[in-house]
PDB file of N, CA and C in Angstrom:
ATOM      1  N   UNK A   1      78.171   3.423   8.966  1.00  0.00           N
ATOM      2  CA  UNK A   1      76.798   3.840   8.668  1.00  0.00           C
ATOM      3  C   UNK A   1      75.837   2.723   9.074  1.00  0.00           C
ATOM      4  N   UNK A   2      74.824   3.207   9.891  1.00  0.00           N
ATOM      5  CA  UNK A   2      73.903   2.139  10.418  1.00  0.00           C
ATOM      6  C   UNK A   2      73.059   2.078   9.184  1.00  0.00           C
ATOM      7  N   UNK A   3      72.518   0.387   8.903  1.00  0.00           N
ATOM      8  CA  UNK A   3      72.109  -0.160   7.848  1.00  0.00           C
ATOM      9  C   UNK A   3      70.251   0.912   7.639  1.00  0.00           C
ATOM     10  N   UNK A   4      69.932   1.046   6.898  1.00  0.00           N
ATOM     11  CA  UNK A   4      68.782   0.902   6.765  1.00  0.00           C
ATOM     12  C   UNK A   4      68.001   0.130   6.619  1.00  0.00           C
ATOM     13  N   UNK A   5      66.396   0.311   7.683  1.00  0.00           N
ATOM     14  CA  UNK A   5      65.307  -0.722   7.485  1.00  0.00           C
ATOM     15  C   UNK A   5      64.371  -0.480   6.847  1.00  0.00           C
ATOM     16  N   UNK A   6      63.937   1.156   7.218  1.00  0.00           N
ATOM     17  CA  UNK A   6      62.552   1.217   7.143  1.00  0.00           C
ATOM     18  C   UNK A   6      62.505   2.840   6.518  1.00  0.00           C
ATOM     19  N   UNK A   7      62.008   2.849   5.455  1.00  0.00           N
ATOM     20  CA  UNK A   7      61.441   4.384   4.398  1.00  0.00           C
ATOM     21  C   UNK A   7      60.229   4.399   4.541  1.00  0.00           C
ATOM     22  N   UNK A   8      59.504   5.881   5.019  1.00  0.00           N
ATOM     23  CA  UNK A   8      58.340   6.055   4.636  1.00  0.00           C
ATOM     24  C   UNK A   8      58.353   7.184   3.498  1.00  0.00           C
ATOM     25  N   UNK A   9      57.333   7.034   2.297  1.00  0.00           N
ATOM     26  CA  UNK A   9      57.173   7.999   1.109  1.00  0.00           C
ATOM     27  C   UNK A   9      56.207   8.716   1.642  1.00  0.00           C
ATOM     28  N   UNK A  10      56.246  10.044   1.617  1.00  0.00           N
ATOM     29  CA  UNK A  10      54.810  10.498   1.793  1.00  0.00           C
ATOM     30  C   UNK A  10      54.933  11.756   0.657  1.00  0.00           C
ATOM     31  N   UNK A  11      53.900  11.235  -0.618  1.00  0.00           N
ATOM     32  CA  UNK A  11      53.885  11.946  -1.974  1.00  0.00           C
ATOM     33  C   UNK A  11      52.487  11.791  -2.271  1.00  0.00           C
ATOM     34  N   UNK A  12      51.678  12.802  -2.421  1.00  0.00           N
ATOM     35  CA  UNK A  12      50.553  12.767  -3.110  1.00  0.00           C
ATOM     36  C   UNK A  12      50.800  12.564  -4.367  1.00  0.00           C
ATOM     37  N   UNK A  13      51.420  12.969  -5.270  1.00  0.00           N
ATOM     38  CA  UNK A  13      51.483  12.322  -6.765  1.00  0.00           C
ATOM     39  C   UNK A  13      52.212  11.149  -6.993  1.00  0.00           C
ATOM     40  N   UNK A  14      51.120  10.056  -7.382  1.00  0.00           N
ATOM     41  CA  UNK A  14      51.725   8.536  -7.890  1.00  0.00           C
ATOM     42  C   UNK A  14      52.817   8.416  -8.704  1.00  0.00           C
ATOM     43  N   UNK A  15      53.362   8.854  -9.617  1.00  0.00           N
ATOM     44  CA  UNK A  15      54.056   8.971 -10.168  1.00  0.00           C
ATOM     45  C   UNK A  15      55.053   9.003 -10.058  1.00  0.00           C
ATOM     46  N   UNK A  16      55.518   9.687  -9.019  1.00  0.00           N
ATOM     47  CA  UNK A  16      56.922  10.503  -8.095  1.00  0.00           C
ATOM     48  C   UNK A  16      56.661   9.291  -7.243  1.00  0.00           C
ATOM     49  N   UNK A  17      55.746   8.900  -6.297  1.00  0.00           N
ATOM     50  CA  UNK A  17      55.623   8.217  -5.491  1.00  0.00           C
ATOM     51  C   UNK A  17      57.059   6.680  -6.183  1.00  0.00           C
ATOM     52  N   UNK A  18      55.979   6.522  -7.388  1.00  0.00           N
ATOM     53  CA  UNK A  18      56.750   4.804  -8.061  1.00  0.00           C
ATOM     54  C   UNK A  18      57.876   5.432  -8.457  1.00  0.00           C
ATOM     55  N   UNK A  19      58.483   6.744  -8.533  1.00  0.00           N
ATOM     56  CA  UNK A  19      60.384   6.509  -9.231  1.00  0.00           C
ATOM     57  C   UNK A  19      60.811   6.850  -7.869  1.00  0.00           C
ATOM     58  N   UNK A  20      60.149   7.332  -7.036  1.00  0.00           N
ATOM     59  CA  UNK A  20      61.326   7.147  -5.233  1.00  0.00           C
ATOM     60  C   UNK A  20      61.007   5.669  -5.110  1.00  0.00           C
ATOM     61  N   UNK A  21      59.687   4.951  -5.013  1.00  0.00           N
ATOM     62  CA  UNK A  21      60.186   3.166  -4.941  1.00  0.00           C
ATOM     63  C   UNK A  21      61.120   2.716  -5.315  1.00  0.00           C
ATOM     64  N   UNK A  22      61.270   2.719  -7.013  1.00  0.00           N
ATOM     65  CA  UNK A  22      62.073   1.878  -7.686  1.00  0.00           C
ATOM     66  C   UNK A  22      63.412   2.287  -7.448  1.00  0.00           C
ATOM     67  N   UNK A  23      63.615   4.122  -6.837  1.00  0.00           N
ATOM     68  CA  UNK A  23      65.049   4.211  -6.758  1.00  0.00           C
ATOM     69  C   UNK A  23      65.695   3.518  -5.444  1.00  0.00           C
ATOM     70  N   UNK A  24      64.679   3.092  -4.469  1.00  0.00           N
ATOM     71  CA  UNK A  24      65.262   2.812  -3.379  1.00  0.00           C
ATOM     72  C   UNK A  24      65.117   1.289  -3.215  1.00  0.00           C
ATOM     73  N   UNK A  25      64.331   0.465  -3.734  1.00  0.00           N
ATOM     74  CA  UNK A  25      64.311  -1.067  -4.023  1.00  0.00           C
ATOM     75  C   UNK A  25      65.131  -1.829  -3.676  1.00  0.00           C
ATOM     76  N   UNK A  26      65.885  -1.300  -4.511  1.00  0.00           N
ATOM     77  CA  UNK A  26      67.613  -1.644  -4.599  1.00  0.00           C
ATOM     78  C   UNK A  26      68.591  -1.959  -3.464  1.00  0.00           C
ATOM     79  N   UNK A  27      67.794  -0.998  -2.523  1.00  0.00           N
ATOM     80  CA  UNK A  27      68.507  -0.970  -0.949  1.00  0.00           C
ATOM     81  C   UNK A  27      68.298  -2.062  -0.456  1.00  0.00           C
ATOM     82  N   UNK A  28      66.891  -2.710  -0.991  1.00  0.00           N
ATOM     83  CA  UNK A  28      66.423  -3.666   0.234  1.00  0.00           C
ATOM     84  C   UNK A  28      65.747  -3.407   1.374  1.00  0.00           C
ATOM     85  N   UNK A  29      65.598  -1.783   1.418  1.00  0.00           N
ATOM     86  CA  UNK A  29      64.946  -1.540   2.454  1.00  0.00           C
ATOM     87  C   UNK A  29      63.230  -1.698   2.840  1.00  0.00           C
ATOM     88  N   UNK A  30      62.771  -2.183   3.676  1.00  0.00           N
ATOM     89  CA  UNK A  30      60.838  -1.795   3.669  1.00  0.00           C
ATOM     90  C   UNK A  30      60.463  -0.658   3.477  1.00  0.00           C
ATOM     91  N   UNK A  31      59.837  -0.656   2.723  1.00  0.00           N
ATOM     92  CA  UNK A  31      58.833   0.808   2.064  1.00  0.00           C
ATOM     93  C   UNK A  31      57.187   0.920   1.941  1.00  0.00           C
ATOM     94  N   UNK A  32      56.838   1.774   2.998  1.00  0.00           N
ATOM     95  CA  UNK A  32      55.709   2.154   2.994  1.00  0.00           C
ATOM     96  C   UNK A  32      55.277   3.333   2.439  1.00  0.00           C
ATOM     97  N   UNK A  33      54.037   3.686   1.490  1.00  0.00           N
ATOM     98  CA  UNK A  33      54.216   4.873   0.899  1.00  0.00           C
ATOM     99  C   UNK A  33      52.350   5.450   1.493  1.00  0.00           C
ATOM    100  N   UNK A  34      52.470   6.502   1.505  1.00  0.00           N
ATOM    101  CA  UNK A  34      51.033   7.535   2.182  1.00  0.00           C
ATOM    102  C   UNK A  34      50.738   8.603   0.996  1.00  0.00           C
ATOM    103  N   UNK A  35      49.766   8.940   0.522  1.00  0.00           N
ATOM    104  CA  UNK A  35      49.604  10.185   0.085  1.00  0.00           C
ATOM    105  C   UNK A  35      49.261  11.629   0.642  1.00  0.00           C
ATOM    106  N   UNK A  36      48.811  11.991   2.017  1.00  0.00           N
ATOM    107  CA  UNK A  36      48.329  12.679   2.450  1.00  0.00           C
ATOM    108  C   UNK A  36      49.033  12.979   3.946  1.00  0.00           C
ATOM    109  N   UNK A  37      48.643  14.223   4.077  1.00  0.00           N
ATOM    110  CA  UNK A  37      49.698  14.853   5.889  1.00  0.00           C
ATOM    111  C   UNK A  37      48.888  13.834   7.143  1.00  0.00           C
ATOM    112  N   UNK A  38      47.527  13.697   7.046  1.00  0.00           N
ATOM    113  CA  UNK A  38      46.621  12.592   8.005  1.00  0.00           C
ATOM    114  C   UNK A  38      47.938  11.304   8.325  1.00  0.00           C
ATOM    115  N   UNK A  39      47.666  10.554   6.925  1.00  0.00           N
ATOM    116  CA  UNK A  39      48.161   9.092   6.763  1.00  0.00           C
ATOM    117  C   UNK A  39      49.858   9.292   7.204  1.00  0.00           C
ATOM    118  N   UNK A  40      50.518  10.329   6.761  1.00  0.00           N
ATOM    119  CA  UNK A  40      51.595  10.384   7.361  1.00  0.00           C
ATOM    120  C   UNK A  40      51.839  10.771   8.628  1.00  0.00           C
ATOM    121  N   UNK A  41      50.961  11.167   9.545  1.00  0.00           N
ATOM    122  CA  UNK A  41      51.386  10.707  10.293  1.00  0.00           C
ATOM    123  C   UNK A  41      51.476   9.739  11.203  1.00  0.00           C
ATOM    124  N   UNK A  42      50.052   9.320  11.249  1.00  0.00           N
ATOM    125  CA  UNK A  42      49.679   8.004  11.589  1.00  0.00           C
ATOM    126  C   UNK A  42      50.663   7.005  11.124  1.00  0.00           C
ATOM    127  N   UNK A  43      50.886   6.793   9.983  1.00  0.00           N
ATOM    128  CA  UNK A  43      52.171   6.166   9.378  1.00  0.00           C
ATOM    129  C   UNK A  43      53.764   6.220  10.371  1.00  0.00           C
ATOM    130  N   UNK A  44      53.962   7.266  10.409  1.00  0.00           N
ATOM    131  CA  UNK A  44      55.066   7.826  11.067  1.00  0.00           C
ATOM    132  C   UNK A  44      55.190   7.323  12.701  1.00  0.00           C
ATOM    133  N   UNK A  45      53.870   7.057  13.261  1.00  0.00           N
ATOM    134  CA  UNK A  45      54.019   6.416  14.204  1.00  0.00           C
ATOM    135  C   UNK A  45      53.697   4.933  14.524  1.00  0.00           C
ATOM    136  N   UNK A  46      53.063   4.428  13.492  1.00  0.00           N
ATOM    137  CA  UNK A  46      53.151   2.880  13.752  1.00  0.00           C
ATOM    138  C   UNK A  46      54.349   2.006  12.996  1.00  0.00           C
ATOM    139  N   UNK A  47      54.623   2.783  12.066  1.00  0.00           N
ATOM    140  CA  UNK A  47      55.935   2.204  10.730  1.00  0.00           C
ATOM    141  C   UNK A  47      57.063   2.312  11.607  1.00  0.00           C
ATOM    142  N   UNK A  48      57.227   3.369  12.305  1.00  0.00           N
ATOM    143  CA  UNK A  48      58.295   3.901  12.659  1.00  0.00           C
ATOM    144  C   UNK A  48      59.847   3.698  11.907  1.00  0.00           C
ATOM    145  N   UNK A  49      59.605   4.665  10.891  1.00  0.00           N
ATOM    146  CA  UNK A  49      60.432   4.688   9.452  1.00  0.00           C
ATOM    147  C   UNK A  49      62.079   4.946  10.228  1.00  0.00           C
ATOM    148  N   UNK A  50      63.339   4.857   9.532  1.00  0.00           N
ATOM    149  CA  UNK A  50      64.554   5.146   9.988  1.00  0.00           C
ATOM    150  C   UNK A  50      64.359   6.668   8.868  1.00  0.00           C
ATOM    151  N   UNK A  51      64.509   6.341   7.763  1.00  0.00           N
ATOM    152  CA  UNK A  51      63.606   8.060   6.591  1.00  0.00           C
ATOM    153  C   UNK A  51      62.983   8.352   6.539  1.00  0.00           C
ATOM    154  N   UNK A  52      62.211   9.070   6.308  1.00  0.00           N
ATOM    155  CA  UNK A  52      61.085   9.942   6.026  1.00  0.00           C
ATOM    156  C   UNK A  52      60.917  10.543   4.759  1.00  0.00           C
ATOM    157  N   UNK A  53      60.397  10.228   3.470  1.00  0.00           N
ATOM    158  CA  UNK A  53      60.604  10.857   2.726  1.00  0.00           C
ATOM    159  C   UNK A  53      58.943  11.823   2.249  1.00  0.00           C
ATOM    160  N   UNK A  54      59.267  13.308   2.364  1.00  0.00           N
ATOM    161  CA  UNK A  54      58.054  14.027   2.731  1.00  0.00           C
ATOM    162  C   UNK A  54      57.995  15.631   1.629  1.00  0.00           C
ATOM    163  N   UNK A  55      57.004  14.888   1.085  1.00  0.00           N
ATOM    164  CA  UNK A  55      56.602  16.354  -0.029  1.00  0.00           C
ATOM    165  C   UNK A  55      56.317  17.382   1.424  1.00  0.00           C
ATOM    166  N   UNK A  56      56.192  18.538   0.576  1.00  0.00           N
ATOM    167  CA  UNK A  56      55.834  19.733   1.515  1.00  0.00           C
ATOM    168  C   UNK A  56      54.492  20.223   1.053  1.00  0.00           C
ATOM    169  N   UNK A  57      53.771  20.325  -0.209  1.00  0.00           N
ATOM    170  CA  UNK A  57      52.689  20.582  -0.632  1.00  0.00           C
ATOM    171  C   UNK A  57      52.032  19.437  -0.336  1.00  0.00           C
ATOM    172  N   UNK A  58      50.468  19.003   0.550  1.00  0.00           N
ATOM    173  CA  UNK A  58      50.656  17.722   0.258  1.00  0.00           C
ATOM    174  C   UNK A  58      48.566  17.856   0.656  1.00  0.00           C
ATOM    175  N   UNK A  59      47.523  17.366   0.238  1.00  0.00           N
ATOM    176  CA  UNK A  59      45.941  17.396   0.650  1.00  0.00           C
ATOM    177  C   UNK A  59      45.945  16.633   1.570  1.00  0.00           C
ATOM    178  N   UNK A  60      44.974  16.892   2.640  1.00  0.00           N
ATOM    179  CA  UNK A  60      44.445  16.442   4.005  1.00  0.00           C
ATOM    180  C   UNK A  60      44.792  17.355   5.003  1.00  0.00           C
ATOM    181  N   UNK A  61      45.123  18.522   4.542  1.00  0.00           N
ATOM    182  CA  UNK A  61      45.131  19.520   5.724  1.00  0.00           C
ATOM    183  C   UNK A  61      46.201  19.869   6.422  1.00  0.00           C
ATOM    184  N   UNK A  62      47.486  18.804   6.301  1.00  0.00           N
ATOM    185  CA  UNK A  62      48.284  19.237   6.872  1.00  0.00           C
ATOM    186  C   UNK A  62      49.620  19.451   6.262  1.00  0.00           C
ATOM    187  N   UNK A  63      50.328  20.060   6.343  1.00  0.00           N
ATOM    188  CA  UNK A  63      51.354  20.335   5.248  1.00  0.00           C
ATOM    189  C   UNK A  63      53.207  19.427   5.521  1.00  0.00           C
ATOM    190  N   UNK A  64      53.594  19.273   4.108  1.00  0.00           N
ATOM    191  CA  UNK A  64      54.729  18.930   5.147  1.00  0.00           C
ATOM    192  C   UNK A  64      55.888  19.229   6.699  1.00  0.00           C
ATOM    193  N   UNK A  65      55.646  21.133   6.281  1.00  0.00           N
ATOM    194  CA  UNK A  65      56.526  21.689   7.521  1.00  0.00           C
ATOM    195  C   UNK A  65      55.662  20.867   9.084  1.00  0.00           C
ATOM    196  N   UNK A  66      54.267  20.852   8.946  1.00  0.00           N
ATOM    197  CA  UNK A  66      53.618  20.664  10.096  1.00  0.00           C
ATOM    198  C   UNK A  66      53.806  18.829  10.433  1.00  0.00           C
ATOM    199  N   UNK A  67      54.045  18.560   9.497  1.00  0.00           N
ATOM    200  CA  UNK A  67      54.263  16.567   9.816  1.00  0.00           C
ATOM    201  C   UNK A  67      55.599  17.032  10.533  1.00  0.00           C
ATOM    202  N   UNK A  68      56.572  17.546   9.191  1.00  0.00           N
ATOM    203  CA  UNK A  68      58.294  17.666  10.079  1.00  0.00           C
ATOM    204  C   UNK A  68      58.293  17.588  11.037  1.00  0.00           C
ATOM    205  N   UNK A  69      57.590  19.040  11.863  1.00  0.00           N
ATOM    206  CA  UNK A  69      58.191  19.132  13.184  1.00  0.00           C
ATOM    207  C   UNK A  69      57.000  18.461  14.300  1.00  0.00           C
ATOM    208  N   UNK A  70      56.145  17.851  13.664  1.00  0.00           N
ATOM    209  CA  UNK A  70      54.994  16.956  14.907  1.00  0.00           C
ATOM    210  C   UNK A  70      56.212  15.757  15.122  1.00  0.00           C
ATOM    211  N   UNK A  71      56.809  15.518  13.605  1.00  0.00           N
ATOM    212  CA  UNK A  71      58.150  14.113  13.800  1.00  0.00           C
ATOM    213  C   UNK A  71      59.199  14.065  15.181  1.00  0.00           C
ATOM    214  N   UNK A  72      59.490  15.530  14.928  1.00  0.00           N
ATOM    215  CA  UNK A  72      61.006  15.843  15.253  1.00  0.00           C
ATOM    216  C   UNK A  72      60.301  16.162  16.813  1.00  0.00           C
ATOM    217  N   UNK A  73      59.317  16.367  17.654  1.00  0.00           N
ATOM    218  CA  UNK A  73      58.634  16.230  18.609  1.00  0.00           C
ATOM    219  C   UNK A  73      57.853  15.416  19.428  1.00  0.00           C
ATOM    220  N   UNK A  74      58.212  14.570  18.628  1.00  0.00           N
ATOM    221  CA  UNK A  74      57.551  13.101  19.043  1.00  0.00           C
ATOM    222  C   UNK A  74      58.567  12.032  19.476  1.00  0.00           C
ATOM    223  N   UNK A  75      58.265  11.631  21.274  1.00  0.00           N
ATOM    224  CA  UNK A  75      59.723  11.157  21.048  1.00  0.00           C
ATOM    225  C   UNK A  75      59.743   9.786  20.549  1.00  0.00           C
ATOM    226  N   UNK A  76      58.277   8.787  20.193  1.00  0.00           N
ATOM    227  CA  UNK A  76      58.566   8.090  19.315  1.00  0.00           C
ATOM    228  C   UNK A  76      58.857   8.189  17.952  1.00  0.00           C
ATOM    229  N   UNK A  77      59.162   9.126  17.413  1.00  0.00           N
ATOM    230  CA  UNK A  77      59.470   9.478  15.600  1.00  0.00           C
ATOM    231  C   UNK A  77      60.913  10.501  16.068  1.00  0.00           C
ATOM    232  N   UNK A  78      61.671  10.677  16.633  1.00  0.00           N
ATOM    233  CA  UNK A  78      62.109  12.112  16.876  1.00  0.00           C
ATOM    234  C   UNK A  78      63.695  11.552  16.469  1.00  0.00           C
ATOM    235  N   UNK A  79      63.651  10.338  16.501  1.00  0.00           N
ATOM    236  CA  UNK A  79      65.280  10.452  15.808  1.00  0.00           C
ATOM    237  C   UNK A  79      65.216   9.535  14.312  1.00  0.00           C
ATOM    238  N   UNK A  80      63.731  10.205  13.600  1.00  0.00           N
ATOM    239  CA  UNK A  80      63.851   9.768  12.371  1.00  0.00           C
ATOM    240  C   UNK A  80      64.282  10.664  11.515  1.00  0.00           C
ATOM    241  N   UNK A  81      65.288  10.276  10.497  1.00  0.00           N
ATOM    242  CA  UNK A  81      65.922  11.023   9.366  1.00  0.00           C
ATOM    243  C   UNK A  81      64.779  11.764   8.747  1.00  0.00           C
ATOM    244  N   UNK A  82      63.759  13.251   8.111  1.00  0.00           N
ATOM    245  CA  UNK A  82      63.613  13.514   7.437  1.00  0.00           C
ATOM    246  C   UNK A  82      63.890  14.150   6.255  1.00  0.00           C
ATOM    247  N   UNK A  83      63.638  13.809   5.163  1.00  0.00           N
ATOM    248  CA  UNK A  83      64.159  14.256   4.068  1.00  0.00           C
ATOM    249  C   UNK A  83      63.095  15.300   3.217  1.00  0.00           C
ATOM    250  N   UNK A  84      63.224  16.494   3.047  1.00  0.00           N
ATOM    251  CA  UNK A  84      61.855  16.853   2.555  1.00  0.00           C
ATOM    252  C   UNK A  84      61.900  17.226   1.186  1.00  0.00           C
ATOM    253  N   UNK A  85      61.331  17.149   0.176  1.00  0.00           N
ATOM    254  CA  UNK A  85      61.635  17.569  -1.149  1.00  0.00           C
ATOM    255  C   UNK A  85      59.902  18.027  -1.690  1.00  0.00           C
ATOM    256  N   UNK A  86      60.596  19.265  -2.568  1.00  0.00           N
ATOM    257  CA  UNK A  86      59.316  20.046  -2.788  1.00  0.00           C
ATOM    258  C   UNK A  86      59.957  21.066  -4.081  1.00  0.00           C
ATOM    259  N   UNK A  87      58.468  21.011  -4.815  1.00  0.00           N
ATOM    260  CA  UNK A  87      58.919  21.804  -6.062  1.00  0.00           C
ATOM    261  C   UNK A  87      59.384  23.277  -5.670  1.00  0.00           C
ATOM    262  N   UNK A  88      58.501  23.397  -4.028  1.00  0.00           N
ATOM    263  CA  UNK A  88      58.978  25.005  -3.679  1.00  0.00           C
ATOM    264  C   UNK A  88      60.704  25.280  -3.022  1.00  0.00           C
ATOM    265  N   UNK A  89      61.466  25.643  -4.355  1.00  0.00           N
ATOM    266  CA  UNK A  89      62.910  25.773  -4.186  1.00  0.00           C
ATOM    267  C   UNK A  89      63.312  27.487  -3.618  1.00  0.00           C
ATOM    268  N   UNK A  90      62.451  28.273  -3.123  1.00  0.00           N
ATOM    269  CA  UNK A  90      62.943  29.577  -3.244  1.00  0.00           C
ATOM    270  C   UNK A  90      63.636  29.549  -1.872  1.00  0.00           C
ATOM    271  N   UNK A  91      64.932  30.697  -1.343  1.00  0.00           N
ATOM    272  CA  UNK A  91      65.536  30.636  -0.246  1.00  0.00           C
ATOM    273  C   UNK A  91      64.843  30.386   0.864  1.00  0.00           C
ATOM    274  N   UNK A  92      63.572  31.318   0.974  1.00  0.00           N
ATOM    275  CA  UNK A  92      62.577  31.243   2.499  1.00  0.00           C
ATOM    276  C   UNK A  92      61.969  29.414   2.128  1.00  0.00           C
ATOM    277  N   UNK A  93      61.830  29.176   1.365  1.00  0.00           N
ATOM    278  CA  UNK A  93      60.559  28.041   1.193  1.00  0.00           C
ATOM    279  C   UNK A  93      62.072  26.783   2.127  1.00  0.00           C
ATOM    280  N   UNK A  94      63.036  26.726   1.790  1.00  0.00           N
ATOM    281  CA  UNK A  94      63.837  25.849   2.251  1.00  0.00           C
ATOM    282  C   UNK A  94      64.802  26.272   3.305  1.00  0.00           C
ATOM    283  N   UNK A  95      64.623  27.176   3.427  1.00  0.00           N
ATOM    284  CA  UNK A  95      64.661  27.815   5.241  1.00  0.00           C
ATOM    285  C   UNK A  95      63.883  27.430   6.158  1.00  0.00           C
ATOM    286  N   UNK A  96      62.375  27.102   6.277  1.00  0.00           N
ATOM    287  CA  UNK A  96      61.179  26.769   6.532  1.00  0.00           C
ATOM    288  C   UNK A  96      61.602  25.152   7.022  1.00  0.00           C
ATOM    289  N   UNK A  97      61.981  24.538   5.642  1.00  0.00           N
ATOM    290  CA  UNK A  97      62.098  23.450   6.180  1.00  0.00           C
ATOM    291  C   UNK A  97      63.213  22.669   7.186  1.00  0.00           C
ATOM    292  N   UNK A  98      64.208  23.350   7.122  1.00  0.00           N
ATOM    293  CA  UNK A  98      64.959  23.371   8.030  1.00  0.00           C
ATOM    294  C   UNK A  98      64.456  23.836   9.554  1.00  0.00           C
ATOM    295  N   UNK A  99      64.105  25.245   9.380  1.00  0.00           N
ATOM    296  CA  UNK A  99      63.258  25.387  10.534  1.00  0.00           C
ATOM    297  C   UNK A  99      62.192  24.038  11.362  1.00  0.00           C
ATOM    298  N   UNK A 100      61.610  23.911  10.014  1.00  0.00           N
ATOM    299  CA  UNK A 100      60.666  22.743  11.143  1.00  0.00           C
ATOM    300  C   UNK A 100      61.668  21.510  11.548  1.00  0.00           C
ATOM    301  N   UNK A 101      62.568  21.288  11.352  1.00  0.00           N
ATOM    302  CA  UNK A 101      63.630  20.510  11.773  1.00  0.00           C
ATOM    303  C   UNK A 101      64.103  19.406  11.405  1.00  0.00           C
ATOM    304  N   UNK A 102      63.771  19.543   9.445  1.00  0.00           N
ATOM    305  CA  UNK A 102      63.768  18.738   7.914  1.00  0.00           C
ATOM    306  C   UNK A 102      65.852  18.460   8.267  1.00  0.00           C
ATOM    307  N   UNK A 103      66.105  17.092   8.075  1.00  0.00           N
ATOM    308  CA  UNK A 103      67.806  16.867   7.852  1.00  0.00           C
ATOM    309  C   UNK A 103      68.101  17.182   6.383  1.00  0.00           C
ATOM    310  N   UNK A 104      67.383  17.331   5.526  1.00  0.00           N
ATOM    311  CA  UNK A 104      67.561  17.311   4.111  1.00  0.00           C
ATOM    312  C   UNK A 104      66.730  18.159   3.360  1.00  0.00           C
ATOM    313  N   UNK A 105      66.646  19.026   2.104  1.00  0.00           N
ATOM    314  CA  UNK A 105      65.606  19.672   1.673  1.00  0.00           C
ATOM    315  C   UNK A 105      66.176  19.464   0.246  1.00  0.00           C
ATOM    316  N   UNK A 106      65.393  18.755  -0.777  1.00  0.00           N
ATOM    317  CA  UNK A 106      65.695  18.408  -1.230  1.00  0.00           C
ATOM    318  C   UNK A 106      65.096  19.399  -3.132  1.00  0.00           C
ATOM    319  N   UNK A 107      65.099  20.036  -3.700  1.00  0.00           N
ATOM    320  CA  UNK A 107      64.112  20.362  -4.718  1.00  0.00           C
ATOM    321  C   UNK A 107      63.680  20.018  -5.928  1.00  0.00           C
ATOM    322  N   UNK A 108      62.651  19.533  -6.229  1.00  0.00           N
ATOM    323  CA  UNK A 108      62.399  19.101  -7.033  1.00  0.00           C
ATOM    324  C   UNK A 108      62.241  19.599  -8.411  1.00  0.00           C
ATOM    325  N   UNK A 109      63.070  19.512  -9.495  1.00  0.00           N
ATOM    326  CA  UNK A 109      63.143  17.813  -9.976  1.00  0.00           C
ATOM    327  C   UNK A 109      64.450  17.438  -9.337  1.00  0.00           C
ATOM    328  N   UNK A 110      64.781  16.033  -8.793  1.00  0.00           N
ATOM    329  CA  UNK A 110      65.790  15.495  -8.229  1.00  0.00           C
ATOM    330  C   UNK A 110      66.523  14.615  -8.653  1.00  0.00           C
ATOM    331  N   UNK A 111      67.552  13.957  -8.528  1.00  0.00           N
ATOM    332  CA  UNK A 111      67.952  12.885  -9.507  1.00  0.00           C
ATOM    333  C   UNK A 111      67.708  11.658  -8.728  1.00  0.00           C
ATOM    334  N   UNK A 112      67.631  10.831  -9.406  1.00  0.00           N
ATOM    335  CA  UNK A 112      67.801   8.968  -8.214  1.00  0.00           C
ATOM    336  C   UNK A 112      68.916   9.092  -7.635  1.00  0.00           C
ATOM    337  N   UNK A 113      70.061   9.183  -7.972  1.00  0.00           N
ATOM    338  CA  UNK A 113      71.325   9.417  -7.496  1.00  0.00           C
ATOM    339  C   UNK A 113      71.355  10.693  -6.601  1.00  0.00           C
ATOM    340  N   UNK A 114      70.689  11.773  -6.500  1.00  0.00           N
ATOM    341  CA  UNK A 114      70.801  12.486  -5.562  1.00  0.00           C
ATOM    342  C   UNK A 114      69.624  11.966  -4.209  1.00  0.00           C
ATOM    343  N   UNK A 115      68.897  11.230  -4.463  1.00  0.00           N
ATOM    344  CA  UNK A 115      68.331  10.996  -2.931  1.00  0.00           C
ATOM    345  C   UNK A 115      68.478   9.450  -2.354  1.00  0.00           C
ATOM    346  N   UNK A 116      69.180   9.043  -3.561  1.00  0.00           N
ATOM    347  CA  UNK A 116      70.574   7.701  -2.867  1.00  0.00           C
ATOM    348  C   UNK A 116      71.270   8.154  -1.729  1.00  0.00           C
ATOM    349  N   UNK A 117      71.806   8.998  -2.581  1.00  0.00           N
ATOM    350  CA  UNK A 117      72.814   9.722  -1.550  1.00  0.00           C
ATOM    351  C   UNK A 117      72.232  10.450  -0.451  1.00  0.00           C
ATOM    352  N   UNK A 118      71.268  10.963  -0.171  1.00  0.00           N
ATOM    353  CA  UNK A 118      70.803  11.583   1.199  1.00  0.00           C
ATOM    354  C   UNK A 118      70.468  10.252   1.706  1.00  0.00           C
ATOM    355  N   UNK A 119      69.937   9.487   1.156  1.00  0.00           N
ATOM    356  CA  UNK A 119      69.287   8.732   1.944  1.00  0.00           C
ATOM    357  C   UNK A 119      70.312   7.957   2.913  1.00  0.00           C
ATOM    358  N   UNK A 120      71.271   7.509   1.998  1.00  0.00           N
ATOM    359  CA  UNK A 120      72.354   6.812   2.067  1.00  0.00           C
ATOM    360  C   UNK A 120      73.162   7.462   3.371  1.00  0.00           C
ATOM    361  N   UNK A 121      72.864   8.401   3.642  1.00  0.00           N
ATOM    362  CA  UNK A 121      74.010   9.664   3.955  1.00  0.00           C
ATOM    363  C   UNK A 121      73.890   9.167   6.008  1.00  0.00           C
TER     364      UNK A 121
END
C-alpha cells in the first residue's frame, strides 16, 4: 500500500469537519479542509490531495457529484482517491455517486474506524 500524504476534507459542517481531522491525525498525513464545492475545487487542484474526502450536499453552487467527476476528469486530480459520504443513503442517491466516478460512498453517520479503513484501503 502506497503511503499516504495528502487528504483533502471538503465538509460544510465544522463539526464533522474536526472528528474526520482528529480521526485521521493519527496517520500523519497533511490535511487541508474546504467548506464549499468553489474552494474544493480550487483546493483539489493546487493541494493535489492522494483522498478526497467529499460531502455531497455541500453551499456554493456546486454539489459533490459535480466536484467528483470535474476530479475524475481532470488529468491533474484524476488519479485521486475519492471518498464521498453523505447523509443521502437511499439506493439511487449512492448509485449517483459512483456514477460520477466516487471510489467510496460512504453514509452518514460513519464510524472513525470505518473511514480508517477506506482511507487506509
Amino acid at each position: 500500500m502506497k503511503a499516504l500524504q495528502r487528504v483533502l476534507i471538503v465538509e460544510d459542517q465544522a463539526d464533522l469537519r474536526l472528528l474526520i481531522r482528529l480521526t485521521l491525525e493519527p496517520l500523519g498525513v497533511e490535511l487541508r479542509e474546504v467548506a464549499n464545492g468553489m474552494e474544493a475545487l480550487l483546493a483539489a487542484r493546487s493541494f493535489k490531495p492522494d483522498v478526497l474526502i467529499l460531502d455531497v450536499m455541500l453551499p456554493g453552487g456546486v454539489d459533490g457529484y459535480q466536484i467528483c467527476q470535474a476530479i475524475k476528469q481532470d488529468p491533474l486530480t484524476r488519479a485521486t482517491r475519492v471518498i464521498m459520504v453523505s447523509a443521502r443513503g437511499q439506493k439511487s442517491d449512492i448509485e449517483r455517486g459512483y456514477q460520477a466516478q466516487a471510489d467510496r460512498y460512504l453514509v452518514k453517520p460513519f464510524s472513525p474506524a470505518q473511514l480508517l479503513k477506506e482511507v487506509g484501503a
